[in-house]
Structures are given as structure tokens and as C-alpha cells.
N, C-alpha and C. Protein backbone atom coordinates (compact mmCIF):
# COMPACT_ATOMS: atom_id res chain seq x y z
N UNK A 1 -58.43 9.32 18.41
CA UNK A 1 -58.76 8.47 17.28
C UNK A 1 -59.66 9.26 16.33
N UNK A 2 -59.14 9.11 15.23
CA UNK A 2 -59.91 9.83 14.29
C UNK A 2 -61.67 9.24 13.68
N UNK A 3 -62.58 10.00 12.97
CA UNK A 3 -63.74 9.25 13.12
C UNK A 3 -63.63 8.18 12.22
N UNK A 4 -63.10 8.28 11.32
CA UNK A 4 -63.27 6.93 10.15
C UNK A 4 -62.60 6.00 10.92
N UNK A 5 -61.22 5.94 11.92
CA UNK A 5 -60.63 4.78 12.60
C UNK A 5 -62.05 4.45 13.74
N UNK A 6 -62.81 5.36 14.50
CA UNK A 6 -63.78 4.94 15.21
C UNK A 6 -64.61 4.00 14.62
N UNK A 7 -65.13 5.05 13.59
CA UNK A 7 -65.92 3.80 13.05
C UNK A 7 -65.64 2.45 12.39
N UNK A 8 -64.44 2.02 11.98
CA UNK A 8 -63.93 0.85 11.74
C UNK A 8 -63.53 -0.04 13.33
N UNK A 9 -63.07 0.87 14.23
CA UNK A 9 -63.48 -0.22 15.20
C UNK A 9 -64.77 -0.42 15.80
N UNK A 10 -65.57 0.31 15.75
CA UNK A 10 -67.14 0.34 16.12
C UNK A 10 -67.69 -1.03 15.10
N UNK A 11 -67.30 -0.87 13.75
CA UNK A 11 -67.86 -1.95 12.81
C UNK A 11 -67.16 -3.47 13.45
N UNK A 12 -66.29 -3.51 14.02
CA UNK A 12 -65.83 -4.77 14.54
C UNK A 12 -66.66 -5.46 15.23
N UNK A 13 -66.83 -4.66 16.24
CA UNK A 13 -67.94 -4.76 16.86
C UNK A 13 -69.66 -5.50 16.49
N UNK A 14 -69.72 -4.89 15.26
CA UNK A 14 -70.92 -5.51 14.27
C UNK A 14 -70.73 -6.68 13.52
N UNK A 15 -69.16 -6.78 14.00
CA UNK A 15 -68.81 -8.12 12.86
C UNK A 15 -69.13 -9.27 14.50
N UNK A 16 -68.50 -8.68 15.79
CA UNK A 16 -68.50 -10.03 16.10
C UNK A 16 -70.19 -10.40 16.25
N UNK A 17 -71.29 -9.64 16.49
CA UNK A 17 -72.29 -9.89 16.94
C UNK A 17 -72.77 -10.69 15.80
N UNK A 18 -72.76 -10.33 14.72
CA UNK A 18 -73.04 -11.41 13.70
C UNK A 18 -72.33 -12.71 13.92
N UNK A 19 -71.34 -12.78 14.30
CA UNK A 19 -70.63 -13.52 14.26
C UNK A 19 -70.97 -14.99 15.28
N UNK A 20 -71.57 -14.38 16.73
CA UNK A 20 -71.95 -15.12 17.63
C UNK A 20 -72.99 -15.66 17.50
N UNK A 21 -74.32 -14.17 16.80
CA UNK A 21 -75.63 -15.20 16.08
C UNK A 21 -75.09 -15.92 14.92
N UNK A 22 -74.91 -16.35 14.53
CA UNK A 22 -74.13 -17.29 13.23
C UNK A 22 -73.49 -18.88 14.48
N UNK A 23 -72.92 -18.41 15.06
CA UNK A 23 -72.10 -19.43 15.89
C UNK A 23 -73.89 -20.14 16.97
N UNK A 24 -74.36 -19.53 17.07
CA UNK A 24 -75.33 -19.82 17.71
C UNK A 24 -76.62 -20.67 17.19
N UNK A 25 -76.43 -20.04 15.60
CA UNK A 25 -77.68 -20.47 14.86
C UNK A 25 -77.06 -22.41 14.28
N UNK A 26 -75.62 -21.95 14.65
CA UNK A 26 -74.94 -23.47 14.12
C UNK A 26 -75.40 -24.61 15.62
N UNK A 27 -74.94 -23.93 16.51
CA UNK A 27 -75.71 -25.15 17.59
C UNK A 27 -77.01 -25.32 18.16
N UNK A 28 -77.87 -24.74 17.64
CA UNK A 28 -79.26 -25.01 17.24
C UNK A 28 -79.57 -26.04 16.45
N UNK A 29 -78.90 -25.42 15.33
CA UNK A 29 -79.15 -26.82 14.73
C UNK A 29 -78.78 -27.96 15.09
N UNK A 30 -77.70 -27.94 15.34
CA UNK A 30 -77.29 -29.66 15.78
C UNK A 30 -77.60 -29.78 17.05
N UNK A 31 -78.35 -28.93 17.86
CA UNK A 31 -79.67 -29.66 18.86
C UNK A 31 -80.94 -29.66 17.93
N UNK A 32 -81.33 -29.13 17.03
CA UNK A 32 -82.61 -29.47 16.74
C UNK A 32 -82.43 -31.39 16.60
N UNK A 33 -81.45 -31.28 15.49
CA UNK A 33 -81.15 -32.66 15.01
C UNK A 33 -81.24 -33.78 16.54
N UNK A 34 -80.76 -33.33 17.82
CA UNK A 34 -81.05 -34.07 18.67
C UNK A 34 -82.63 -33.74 19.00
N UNK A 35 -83.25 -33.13 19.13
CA UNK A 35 -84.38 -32.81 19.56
C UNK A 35 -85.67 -33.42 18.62
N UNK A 36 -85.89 -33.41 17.06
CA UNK A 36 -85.89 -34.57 16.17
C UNK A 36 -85.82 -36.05 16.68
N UNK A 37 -84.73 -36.11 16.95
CA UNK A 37 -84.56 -38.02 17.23
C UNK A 37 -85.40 -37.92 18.20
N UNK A 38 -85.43 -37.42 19.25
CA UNK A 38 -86.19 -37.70 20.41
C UNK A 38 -87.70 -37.72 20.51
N UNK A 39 -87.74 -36.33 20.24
CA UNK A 39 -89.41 -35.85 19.82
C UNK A 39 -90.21 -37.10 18.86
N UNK A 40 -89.69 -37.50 18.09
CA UNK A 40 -89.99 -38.42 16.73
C UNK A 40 -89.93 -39.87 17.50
N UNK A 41 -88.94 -39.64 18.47
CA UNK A 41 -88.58 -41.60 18.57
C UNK A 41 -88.03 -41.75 17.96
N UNK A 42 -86.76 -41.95 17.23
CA UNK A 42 -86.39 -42.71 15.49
C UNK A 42 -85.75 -43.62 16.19
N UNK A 43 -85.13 -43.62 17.52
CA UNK A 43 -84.29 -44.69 18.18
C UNK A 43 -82.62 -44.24 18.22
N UNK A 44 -82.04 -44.99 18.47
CA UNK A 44 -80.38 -44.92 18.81
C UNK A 44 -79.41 -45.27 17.30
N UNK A 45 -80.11 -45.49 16.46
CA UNK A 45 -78.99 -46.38 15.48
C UNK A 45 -77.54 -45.23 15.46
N UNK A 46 -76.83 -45.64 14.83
CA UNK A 46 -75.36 -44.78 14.75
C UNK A 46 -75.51 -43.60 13.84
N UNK A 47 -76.52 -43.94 12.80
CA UNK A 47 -76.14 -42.80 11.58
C UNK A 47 -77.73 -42.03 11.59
N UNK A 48 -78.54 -42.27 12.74
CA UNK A 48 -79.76 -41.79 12.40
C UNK A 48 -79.43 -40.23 12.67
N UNK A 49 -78.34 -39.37 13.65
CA UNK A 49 -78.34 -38.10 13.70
C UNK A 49 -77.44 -37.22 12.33
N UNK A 50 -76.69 -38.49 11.53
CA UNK A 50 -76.41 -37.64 10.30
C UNK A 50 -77.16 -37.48 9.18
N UNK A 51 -78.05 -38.84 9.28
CA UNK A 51 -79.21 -38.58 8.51
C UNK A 51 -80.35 -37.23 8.81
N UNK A 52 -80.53 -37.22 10.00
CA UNK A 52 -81.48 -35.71 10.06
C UNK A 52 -80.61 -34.72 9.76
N UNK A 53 -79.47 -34.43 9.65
CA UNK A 53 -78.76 -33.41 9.73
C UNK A 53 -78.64 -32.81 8.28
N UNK A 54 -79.07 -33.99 7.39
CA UNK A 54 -78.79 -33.56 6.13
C UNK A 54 -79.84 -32.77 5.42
N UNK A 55 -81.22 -32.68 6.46
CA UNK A 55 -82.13 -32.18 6.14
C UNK A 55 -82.23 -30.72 6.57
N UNK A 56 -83.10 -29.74 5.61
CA UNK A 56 -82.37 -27.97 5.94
C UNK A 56 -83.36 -27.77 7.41
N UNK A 57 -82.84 -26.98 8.09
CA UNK A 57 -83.42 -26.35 9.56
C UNK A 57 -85.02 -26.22 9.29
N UNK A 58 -85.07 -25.30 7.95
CA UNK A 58 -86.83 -25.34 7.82
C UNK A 58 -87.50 -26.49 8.20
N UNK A 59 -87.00 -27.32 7.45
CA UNK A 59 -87.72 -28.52 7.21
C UNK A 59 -87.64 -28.93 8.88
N UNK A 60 -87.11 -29.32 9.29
CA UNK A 60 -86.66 -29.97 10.79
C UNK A 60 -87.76 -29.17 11.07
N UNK A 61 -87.93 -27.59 11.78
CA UNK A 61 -88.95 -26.79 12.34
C UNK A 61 -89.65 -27.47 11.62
N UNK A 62 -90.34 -28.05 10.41
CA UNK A 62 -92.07 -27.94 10.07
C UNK A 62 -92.14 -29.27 10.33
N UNK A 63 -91.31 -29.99 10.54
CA UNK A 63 -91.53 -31.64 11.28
C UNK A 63 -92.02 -31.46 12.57
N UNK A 64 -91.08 -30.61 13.09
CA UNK A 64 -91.29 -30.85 14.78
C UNK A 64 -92.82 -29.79 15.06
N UNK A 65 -93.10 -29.00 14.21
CA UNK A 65 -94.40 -28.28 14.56
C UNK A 65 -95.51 -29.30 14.28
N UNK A 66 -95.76 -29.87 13.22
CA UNK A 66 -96.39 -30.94 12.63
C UNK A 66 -96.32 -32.01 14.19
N UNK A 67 -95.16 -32.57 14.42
CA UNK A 67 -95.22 -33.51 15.80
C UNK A 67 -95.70 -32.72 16.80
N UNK A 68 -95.45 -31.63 16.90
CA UNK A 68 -96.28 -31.37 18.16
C UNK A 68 -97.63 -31.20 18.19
N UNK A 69 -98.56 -30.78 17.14
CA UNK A 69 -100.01 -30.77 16.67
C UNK A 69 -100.60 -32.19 17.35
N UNK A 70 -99.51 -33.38 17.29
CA UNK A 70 -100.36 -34.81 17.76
C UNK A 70 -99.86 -35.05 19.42
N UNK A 71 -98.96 -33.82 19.88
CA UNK A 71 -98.75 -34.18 21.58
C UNK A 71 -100.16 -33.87 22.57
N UNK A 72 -100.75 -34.48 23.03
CA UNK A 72 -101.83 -34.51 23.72
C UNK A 72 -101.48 -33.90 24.94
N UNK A 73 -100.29 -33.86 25.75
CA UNK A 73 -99.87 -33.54 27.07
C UNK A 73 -99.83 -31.79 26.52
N UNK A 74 -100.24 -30.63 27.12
CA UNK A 74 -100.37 -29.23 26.67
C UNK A 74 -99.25 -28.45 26.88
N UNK A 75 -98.45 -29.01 27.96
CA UNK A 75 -97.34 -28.30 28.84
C UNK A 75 -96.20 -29.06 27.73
N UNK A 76 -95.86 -30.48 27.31
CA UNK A 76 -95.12 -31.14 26.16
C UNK A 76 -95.29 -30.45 25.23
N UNK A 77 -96.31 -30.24 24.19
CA UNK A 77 -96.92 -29.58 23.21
C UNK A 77 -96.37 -28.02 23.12
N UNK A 78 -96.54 -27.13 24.07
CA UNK A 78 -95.85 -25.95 24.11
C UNK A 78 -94.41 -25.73 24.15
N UNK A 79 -94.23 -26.88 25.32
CA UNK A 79 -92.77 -27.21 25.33
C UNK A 79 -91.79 -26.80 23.64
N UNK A 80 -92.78 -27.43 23.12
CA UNK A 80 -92.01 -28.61 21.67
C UNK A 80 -92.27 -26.70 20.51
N UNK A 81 -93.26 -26.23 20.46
CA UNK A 81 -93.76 -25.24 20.04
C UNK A 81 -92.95 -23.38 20.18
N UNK A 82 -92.62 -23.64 21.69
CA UNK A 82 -92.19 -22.72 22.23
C UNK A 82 -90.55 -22.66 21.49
N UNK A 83 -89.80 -23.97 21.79
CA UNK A 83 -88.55 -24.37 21.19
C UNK A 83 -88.62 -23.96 19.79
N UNK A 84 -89.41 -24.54 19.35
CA UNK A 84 -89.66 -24.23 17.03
C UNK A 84 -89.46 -22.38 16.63
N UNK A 85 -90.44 -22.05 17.89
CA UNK A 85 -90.77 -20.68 17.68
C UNK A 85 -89.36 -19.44 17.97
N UNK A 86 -88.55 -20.21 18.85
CA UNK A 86 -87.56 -19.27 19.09
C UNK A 86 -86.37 -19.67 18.31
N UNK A 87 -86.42 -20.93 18.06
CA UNK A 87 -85.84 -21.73 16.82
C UNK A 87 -85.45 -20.60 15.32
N UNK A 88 -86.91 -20.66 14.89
CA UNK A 88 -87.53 -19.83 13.88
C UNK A 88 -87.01 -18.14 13.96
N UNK A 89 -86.69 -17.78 15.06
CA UNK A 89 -86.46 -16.41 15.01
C UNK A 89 -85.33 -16.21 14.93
N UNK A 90 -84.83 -16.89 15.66
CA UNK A 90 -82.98 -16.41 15.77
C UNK A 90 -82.35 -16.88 14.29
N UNK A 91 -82.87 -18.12 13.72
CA UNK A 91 -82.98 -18.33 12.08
C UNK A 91 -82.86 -17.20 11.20
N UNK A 92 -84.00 -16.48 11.38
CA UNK A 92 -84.74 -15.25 10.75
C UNK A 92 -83.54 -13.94 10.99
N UNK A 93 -83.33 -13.61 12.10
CA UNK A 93 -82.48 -12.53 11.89
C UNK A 93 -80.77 -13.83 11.69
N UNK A 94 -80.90 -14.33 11.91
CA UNK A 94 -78.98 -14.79 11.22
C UNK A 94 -79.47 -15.17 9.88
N UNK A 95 -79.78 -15.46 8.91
CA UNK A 95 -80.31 -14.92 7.40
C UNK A 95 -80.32 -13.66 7.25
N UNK A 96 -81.05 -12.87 7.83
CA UNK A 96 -80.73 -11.46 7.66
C UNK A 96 -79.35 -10.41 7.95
N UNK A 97 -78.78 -10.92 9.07
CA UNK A 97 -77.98 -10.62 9.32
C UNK A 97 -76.73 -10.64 8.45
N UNK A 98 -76.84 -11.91 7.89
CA UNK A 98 -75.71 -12.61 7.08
C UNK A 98 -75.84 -12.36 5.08
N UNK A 99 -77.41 -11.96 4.91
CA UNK A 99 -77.67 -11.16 3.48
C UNK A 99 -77.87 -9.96 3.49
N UNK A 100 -77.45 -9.21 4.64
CA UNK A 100 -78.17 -7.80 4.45
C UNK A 100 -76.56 -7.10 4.82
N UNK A 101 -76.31 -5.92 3.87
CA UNK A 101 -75.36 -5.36 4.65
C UNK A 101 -75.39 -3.95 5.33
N UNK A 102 -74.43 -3.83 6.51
CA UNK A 102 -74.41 -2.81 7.69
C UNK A 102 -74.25 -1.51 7.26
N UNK A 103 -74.97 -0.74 7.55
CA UNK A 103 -74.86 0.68 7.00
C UNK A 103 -74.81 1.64 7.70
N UNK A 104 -73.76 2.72 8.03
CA UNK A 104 -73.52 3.63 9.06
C UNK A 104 -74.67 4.65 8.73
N UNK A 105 -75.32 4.54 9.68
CA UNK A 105 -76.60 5.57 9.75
C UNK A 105 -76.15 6.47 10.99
N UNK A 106 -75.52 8.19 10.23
CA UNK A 106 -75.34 8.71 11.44
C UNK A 106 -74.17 8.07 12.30
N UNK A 107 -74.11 7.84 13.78
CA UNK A 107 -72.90 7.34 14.16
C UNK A 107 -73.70 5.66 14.87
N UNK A 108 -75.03 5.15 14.10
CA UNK A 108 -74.93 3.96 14.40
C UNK A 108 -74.79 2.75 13.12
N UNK A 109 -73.96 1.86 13.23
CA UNK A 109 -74.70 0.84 12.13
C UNK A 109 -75.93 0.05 12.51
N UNK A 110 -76.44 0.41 10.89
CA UNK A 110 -77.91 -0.28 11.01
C UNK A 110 -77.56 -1.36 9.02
N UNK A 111 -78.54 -2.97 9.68
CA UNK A 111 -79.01 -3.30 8.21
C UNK A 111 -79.85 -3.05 7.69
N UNK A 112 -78.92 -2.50 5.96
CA UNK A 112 -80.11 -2.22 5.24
C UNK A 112 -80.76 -3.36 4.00
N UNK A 113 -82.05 -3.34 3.65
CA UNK A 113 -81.67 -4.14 2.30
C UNK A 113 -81.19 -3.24 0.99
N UNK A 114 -80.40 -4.27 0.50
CA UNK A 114 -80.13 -3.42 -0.95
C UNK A 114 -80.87 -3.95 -2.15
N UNK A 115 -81.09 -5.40 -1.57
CA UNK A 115 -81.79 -6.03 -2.94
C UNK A 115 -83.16 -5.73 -3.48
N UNK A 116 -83.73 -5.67 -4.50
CA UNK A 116 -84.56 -5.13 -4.27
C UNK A 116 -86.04 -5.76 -3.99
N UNK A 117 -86.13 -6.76 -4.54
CA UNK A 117 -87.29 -8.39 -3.65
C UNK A 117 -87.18 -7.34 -2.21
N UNK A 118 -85.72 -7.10 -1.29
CA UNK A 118 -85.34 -7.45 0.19
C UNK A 118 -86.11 -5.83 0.60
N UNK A 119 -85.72 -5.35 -0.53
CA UNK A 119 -86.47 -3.76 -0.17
C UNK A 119 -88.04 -3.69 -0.23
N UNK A 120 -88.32 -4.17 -1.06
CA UNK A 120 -89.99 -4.34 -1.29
C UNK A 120 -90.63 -4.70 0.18
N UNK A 121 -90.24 -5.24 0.83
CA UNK A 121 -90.44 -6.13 1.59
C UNK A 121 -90.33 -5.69 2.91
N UNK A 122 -89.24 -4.68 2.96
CA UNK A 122 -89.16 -3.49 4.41
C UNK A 122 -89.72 -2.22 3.83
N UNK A 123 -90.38 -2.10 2.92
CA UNK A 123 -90.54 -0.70 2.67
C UNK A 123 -91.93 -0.49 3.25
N UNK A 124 -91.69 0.74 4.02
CA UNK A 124 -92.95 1.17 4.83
C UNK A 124 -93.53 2.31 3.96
N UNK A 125 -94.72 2.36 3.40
CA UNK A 125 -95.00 2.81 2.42
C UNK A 125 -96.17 3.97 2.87
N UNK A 126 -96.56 4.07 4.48
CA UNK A 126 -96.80 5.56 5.07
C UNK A 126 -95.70 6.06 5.14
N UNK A 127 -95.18 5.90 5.72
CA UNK A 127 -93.55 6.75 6.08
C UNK A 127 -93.09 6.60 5.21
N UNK A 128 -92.85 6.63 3.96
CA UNK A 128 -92.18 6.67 3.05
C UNK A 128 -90.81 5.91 3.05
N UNK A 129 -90.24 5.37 3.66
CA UNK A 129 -89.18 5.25 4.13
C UNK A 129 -88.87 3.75 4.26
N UNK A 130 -87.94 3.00 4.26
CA UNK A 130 -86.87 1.92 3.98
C UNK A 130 -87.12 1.21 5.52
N UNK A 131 -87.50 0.50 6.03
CA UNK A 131 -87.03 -0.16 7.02
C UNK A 131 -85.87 -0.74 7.49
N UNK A 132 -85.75 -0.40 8.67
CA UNK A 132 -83.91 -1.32 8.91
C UNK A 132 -84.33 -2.21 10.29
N UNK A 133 -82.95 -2.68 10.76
CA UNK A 133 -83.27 -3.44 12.00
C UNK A 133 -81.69 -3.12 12.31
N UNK A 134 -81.67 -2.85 13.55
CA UNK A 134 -80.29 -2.42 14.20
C UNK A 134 -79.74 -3.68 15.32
N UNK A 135 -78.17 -3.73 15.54
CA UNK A 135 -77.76 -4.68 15.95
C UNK A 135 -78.33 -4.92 17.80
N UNK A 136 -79.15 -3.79 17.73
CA UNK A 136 -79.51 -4.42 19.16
C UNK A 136 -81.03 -5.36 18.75
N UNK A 137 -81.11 -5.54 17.29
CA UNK A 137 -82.43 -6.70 17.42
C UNK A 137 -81.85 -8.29 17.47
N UNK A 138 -80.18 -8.21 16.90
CA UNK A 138 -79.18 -9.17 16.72
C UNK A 138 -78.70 -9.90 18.35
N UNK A 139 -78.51 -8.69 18.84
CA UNK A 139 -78.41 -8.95 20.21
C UNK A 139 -79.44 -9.64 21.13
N UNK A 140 -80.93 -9.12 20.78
CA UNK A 140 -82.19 -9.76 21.02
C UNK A 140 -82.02 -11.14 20.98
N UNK A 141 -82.09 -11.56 19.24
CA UNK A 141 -81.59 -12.57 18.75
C UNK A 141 -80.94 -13.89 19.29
N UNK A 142 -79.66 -13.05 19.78
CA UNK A 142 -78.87 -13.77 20.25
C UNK A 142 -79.50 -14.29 21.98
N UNK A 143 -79.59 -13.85 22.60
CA UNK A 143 -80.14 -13.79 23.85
C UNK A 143 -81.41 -15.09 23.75
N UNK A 144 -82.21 -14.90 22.57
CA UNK A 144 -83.53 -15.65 22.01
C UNK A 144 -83.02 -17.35 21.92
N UNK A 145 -81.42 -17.02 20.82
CA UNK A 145 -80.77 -18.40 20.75
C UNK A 145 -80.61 -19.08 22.05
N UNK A 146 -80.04 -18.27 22.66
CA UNK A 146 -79.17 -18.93 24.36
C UNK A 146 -80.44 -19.63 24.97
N UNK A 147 -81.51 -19.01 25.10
CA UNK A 147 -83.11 -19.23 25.81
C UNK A 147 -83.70 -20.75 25.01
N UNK A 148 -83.14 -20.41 23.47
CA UNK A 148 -83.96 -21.87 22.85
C UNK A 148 -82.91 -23.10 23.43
N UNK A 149 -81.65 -22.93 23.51
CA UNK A 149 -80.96 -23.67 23.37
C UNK A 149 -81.07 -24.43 24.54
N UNK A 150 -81.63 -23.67 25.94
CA UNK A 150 -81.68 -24.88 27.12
C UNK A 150 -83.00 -25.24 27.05
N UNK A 151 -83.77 -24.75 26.28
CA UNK A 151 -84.94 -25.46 26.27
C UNK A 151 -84.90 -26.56 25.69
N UNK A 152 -84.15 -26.80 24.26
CA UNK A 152 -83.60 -28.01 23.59
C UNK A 152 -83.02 -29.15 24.54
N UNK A 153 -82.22 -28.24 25.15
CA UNK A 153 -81.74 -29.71 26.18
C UNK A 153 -82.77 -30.15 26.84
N UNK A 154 -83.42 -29.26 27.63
CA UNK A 154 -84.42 -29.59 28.34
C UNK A 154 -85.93 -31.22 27.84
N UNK A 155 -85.89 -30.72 26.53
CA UNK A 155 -86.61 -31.68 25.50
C UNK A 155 -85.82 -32.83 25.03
N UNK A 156 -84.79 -32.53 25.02
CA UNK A 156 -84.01 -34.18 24.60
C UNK A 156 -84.42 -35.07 26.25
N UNK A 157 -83.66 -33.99 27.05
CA UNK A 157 -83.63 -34.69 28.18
C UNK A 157 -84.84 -35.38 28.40
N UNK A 158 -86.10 -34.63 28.24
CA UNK A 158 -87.32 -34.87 29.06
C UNK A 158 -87.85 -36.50 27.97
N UNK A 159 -87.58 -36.09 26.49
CA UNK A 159 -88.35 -36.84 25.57
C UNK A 159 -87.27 -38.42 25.63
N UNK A 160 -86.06 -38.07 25.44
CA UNK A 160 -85.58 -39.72 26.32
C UNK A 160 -86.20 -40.32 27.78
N UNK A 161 -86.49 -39.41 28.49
CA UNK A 161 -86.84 -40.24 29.59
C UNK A 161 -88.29 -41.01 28.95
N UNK A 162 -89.09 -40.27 28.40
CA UNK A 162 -90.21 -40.67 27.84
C UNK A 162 -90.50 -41.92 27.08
N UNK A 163 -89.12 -41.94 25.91
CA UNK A 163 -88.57 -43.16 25.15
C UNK A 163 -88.34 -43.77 25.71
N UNK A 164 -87.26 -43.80 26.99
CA UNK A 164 -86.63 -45.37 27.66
C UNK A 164 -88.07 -45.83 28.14
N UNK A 165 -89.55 -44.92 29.07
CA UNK A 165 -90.41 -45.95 29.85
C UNK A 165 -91.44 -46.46 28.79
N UNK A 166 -91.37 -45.48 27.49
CA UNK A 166 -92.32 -46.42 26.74
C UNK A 166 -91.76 -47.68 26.17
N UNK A 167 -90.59 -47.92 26.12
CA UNK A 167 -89.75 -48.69 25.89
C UNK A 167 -89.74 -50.14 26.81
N UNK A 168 -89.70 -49.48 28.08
CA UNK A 168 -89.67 -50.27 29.08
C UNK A 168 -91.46 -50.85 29.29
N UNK A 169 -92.40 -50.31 29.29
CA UNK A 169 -93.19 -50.55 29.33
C UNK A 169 -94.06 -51.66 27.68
N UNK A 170 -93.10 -51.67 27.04
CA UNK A 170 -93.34 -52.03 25.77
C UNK A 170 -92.90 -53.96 26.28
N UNK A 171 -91.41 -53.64 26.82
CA UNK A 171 -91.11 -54.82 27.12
C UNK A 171 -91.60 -55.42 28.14
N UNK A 172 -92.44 -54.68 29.10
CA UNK A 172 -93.52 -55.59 30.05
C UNK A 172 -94.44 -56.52 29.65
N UNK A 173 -94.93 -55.52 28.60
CA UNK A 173 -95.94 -56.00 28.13
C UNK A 173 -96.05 -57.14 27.57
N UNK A 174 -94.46 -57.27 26.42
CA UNK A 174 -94.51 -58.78 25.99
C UNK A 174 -94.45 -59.31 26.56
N UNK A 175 -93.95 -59.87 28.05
CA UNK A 175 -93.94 -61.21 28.89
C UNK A 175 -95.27 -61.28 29.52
């Protein structure tokens, strides 16, 4: 195989990894949106999970950081924190991933910025030199998503059980 055919299948390669953080950063979100109802309480109605959904991921993260500031339980609180935080990252590189494009550095691809806001912004200004981030931080990334994502379940799960006894305990109380 010649090198330009290598490197076009090597770039495939870079397409799917984007591809999976992208696929990953999509079911995050629609657990945050469950993780929201729960964390919050909003209740069961039918349209309350398309209503959060319409709101952007930022926003969802600075709700649920904000709700966790008032969880008193420390191990809940981190819980809820820990989720936002890995939330927030795998976010961070699939934005990047998805505005920045791949640049054969040598025989690896690496992203570079081209824009120039995006350059200002990686430019390491001892080293003279451009900052990049290579697809094994994507891979990181990705690995980061998989880790938030059972923690999400883990928080729906835990924060319904929480809802049904305050619930239940709500209706003791009235009789």
C-alpha cells in the first residue's frame, strides 16, 4: 500500500473515533435530561423530558452544579458533581473534535486550530509553538463518556428511589 492510500486509511480511523465521541456525547445528553428530572424532582408528567431537552447541555450542567451546591448528603453531592464534571469534558473535546480539523503531523494525525480566536487560545507562547491534542486525548474522552454514563444511571436510579420515599413519606404524613 502506498503512503498516501495508508494514510487515507489511517484517517478513517480518525473519522470513526470522532465519530463514537459524537455518538457518545448524544447519549449523555439524553441521560443528563433524565438525570435533571430526577436530581430536580420535576415529577413524571409526559412532556416534562422534552421540555428539558430543549434546553442546551451547558445549561443542564450549570443547573445540576447549582443543585448539587444545596445536597447536604457529601457522597450524593459528589455523586451529582463528579457526573457534571465528566459530563463537561467529554463535551469539551467532542466540540473540539468536531471544530478543529485533523492534521497529518509526520505519520500521526493530530487537531489543529486554524481559526484564529481557536489559535490564540492553544498558543504556547514559551515554546513558541501551536498546541494540538491528538486522538489518543479523544480516546481518553471517550472512555471519560462510558465512566459518566453509568454514573448517570446510577443517579437516576439512586435519585428515584429518593423521590418515590419522599413521596411516600409525604403521603404518611397527610393521614
Amino acid at each position: 500500500m502506498s503512503a498516501a492510500a495508508d494514510n487515507i486509511e489511517n484517517h478513517k480511523d480518525t473519522y470513526a473515533i470522532v465519530g463514537e465521541l459524537v455518538l457518545i456525547s448524544s447519549a449523555l445528553d439524553t441521560l443528563l435530561n433524565q438525570v435533571i428530572v430526577e436530581v430536580l424532582n420535576l415529577g413524571s408528567a409526559p412532556l416534562i423530558l422534552p421540555v428539558v431537552a430543549t434546553l442546551d447541555p451547558v445549561r443542564k450542567m450549570e443547573i445540576l452544579k447549582e443543585r448539587a451546591s444545596h445536597i447536604r448528603n457529601a457522597d450524593w453531592k459528589k455523586g451529582v458533581t463528579r457526573f457534571v464534571d465528566k459530563v463537561e469534558s467529554v463535551f469539551k473535546h467532542r466540540n473540539s473534535a468536531c471544530h478543529t480539523p485533523a492534521v497529518l503531523e509526520g505519520r500521526t494525525w493530530t487537531l489543529k486550530p486554524i481559526a484564529a480566536a481557536k489559535m490564540l487560545k492553544k498558543l504556547d507562547i514559551e515554546q513558541k509553538k501551536l498546541k494540538h491534542f491528538s486522538f489518543d486525548d479523544l480516546r481518553t474522552a471517550i472512555r471519560t463518556g462510558e465512566s459518566a454514563l453509568g454514573l448517570g444511571v446510577n443517579l437516576v436510579d439512586n435519585f428515584k428511589r429518593v423521590n418515590a420515599e419522599t413521596a411516600r413519606r409525604a403521603e404518611l404524613a397527610k393521614k
